[in-house]
N, C-alpha and C. Protein backbone atom coordinates (compact mmCIF):
# COMPACT_ATOMS: atom_id res chain seq x y z
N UNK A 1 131.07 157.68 -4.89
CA UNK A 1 130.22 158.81 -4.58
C UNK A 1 131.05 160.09 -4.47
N UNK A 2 132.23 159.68 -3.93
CA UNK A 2 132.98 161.27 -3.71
C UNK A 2 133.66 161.84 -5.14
N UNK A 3 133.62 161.02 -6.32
CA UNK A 3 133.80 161.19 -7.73
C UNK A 3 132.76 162.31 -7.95
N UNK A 4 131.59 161.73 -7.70
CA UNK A 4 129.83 162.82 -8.13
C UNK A 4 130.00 163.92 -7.48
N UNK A 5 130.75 164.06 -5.86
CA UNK A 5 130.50 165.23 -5.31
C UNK A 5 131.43 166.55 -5.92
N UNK A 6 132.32 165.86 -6.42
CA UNK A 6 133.40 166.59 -7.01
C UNK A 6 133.43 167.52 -7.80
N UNK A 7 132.89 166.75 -8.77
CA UNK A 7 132.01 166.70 -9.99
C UNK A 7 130.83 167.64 -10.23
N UNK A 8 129.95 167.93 -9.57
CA UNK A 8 129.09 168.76 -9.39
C UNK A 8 129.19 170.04 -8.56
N UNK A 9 127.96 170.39 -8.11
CA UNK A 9 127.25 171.59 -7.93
C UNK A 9 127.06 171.50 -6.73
N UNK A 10 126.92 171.87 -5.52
CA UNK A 10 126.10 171.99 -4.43
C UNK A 10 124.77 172.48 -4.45
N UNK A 11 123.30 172.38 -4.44
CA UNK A 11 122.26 173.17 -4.83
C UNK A 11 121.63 172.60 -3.76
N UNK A 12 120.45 173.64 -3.33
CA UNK A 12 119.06 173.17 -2.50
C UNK A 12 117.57 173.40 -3.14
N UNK A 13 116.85 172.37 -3.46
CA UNK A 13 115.42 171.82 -3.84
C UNK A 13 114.40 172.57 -2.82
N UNK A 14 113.97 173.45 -2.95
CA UNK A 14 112.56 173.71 -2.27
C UNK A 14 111.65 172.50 -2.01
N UNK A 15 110.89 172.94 -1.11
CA UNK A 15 109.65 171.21 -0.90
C UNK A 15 108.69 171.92 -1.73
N UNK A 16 108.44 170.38 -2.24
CA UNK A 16 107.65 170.58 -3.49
C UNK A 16 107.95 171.33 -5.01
N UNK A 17 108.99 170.83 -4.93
CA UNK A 17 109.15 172.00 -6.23
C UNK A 17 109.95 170.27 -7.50
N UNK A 18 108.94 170.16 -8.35
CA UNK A 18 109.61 169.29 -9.61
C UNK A 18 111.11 170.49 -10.30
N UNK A 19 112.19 169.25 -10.17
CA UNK A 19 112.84 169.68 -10.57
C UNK A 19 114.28 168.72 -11.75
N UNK A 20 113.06 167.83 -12.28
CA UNK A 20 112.88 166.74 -13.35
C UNK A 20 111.93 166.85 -14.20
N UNK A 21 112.10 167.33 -15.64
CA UNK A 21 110.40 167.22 -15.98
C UNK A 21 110.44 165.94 -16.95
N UNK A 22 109.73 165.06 -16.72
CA UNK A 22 109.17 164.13 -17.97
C UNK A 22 109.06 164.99 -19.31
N UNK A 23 109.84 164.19 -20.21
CA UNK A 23 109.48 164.70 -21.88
C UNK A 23 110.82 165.68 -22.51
N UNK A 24 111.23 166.34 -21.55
CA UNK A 24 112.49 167.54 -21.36
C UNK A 24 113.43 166.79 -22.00
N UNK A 25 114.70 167.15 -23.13
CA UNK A 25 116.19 167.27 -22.47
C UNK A 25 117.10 166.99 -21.54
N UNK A 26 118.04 166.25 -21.74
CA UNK A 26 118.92 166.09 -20.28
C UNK A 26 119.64 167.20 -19.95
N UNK A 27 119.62 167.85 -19.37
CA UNK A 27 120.66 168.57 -18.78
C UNK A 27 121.44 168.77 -17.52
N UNK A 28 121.22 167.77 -16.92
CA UNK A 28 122.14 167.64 -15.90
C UNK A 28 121.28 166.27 -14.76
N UNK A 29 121.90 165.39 -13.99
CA UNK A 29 121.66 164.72 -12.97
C UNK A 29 121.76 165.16 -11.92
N UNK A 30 121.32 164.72 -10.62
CA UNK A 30 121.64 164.53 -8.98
C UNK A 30 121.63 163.74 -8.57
N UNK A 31 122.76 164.01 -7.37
CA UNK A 31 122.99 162.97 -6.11
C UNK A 31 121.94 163.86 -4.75
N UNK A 32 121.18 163.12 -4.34
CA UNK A 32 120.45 163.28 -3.50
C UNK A 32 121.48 163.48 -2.01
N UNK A 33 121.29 163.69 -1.36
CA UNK A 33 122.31 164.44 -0.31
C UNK A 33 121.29 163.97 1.40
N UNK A 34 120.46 164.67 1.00
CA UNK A 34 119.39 164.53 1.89
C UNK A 34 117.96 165.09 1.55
N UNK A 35 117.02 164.74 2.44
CA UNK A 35 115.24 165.32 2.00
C UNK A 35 115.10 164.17 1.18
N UNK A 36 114.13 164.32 -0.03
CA UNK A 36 113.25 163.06 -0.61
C UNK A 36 112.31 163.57 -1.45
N UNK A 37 112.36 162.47 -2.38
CA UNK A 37 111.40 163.18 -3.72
C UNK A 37 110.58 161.87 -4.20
N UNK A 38 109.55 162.48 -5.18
CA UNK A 38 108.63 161.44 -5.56
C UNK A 38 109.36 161.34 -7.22
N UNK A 39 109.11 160.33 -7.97
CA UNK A 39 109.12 159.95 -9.20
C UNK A 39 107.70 159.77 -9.53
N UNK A 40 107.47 160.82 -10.55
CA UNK A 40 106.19 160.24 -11.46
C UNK A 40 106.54 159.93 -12.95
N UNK A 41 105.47 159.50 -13.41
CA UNK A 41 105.47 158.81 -14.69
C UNK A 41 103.96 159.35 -15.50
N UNK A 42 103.60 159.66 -16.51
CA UNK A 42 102.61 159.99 -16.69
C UNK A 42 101.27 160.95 -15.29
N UNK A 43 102.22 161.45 -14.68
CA UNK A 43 101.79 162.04 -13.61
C UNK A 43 101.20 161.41 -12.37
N UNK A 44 101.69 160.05 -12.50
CA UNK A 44 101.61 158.61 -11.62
C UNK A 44 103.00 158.81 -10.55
N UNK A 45 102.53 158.27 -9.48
CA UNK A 45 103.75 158.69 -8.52
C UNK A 45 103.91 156.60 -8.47
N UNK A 46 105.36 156.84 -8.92
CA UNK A 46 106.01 155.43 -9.33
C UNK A 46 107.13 155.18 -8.72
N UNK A 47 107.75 156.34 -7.54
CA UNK A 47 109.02 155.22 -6.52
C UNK A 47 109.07 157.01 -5.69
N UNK A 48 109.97 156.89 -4.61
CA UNK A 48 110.61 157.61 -3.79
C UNK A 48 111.91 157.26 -3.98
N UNK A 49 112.52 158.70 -4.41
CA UNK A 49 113.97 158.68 -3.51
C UNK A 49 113.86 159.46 -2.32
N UNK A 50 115.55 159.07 -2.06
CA UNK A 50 116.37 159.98 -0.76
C UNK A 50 117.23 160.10 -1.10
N UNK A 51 118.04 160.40 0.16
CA UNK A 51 119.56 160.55 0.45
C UNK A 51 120.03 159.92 -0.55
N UNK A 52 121.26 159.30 -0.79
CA UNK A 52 121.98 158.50 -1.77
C UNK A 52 122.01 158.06 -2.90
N UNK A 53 120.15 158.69 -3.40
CA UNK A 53 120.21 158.17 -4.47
C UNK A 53 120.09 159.50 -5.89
N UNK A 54 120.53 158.69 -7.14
CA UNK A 54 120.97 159.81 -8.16
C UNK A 54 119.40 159.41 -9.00
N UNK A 55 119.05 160.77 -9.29
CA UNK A 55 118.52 160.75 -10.68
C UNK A 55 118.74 161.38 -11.28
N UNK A 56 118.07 161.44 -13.08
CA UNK A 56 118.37 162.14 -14.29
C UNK A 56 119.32 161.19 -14.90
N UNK A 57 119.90 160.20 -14.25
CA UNK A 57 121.38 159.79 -15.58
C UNK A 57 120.86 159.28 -16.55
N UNK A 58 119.83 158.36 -16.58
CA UNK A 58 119.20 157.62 -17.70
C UNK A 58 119.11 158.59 -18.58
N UNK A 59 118.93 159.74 -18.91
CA UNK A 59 118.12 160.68 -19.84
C UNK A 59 119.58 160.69 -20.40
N UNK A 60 120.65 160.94 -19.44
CA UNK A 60 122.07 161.74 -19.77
C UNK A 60 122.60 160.76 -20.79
N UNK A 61 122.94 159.49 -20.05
CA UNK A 61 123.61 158.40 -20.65
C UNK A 61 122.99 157.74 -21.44
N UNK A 62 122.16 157.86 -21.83
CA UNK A 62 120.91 157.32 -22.93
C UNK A 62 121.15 158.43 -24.02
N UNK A 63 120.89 159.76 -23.79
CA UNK A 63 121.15 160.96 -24.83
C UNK A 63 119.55 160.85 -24.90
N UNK A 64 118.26 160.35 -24.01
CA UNK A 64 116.90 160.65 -24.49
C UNK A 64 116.69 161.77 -23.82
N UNK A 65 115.30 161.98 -23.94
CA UNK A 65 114.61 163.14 -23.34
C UNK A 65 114.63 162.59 -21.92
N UNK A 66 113.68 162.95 -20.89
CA UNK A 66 113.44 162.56 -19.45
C UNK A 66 112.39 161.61 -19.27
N UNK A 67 112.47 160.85 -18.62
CA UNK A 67 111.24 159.77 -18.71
C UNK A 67 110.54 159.42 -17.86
N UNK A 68 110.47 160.67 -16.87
CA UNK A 68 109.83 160.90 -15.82
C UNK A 68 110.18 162.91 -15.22
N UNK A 69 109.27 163.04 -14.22
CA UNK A 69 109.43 163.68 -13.52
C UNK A 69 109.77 163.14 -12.28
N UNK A 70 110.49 164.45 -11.22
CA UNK A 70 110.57 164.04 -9.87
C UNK A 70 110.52 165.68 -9.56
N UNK A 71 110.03 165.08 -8.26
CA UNK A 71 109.68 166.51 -7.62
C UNK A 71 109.69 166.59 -6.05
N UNK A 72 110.62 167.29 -5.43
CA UNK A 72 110.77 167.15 -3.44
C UNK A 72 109.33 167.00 -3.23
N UNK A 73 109.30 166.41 -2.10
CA UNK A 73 108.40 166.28 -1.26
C UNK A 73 108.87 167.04 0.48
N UNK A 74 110.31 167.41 0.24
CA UNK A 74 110.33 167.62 1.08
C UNK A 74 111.80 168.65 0.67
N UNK A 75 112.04 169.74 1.57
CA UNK A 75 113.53 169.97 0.88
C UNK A 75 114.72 169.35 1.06
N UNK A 76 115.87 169.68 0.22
CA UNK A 76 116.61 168.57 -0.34
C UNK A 76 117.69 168.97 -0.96
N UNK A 77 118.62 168.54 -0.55
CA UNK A 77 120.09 169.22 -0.44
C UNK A 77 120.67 168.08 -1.86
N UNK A 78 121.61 168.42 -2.45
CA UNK A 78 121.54 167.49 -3.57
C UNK A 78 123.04 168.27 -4.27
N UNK A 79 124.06 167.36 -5.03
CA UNK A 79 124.95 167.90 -6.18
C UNK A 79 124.27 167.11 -7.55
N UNK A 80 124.19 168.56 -7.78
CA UNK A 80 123.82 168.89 -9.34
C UNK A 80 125.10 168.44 -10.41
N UNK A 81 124.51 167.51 -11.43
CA UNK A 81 125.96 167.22 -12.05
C UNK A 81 125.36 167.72 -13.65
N UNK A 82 126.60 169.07 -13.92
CA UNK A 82 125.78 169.33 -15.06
C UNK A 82 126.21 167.99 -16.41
N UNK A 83 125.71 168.61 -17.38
CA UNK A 83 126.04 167.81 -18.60
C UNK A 83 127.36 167.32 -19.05
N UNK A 84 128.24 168.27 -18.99
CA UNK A 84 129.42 168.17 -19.62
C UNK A 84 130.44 167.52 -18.42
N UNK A 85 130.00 167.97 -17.05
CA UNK A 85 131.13 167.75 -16.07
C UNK A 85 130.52 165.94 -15.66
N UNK A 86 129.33 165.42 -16.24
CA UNK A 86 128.57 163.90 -15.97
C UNK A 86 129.70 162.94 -17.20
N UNK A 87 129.39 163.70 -18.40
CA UNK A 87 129.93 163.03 -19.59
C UNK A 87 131.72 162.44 -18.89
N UNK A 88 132.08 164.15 -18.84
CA UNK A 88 133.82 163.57 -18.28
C UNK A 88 134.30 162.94 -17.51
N UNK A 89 132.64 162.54 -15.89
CA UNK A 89 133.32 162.15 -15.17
C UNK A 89 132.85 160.14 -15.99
N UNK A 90 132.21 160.20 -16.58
CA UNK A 90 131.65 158.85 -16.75
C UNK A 90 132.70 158.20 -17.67
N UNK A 91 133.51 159.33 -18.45
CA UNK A 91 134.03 158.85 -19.75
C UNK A 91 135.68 158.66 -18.99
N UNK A 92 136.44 159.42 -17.81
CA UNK A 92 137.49 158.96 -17.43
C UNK A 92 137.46 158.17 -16.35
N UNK A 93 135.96 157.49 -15.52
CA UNK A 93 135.86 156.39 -14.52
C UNK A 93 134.95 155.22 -14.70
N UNK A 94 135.37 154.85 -15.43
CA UNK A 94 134.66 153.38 -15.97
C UNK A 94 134.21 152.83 -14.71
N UNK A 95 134.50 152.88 -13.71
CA UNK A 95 133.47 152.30 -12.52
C UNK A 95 132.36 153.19 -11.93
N UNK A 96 132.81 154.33 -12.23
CA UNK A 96 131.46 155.09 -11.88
C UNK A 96 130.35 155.04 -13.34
N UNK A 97 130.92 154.66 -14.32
CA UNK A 97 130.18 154.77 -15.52
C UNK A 97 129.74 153.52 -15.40
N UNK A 98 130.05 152.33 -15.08
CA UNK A 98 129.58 151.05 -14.87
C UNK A 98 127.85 151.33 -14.09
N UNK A 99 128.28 152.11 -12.68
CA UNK A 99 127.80 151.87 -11.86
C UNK A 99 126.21 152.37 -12.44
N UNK A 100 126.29 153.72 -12.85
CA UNK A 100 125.61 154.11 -13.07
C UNK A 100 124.37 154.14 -14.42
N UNK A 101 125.26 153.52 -15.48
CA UNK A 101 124.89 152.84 -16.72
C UNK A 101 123.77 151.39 -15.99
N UNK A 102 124.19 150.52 -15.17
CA UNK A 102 123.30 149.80 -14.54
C UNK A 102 122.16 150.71 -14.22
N UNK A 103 122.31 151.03 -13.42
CA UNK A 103 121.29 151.90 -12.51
C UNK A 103 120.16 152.71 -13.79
N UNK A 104 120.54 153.03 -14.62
CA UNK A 104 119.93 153.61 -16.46
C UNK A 104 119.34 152.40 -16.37
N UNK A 105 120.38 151.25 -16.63
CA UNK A 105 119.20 150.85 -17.56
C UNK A 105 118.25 149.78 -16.82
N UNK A 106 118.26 150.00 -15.26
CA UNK A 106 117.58 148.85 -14.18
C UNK A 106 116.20 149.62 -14.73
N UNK A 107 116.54 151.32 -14.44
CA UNK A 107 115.05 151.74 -14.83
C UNK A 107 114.59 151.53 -15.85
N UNK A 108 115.18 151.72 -17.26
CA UNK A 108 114.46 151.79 -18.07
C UNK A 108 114.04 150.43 -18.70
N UNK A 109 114.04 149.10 -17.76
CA UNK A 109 113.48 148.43 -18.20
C UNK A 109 112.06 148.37 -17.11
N UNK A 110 111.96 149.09 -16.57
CA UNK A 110 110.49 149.24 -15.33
C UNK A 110 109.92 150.63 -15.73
N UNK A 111 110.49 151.22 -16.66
CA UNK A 111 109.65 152.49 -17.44
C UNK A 111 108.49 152.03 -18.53
């Protein structure tokens, strides 16, 4: 985790504000920090995160579009990992690229 924090952005999520869109481009992931967001799917609300957990990589490490939205429910402190600084950190830490390549593709077999 302290690889991702590194790695990224510090940013804060307004409540309520999607800041994942289904269908989009990857351009960058998060590590959730704190606060909490919904995942939708066809505008279906399909899991909660929080704290600890990352989204967007599937889109990144896949190279697809987004295959969901997410959007705070609450505000939400989070590092932003853009595109290029996700690629380098995945491509010189094979355990964080492990980790997270799982985590891709746990979802995209429940997408």
């Amino acid at each position: 985790m302290v690889a991702l924090i590194r790695a990224g952005v510090p940013t804060v999520v307004p409540d309520h504000w999607a800041f994942l869109h289904e269908g989009t481009p990857a351009d960058a992931a998060y590590l959730l920090l704190s606060g909490g967001a919904r995942v939708y799917r066809d505008r279906v609300p399909v899991a909660e995160v929080r704290s600890g957990d990352v989204v967007g990589e599937t889109a990144l490490i896949h190279g697809a579009l987004r295959n969901a939205t997410v959007s705070s429910f609450a505000p939400l402190k989070a590092i932003r990992l853009e595109n290029a600084p996700f690629r380098a950190l995945v491509e010189h830490r094979p355990n964080v690229r492990s980790a997270l390549t799982e985590i891709a593709n746990a979802r995209r077999r429940t997408a």
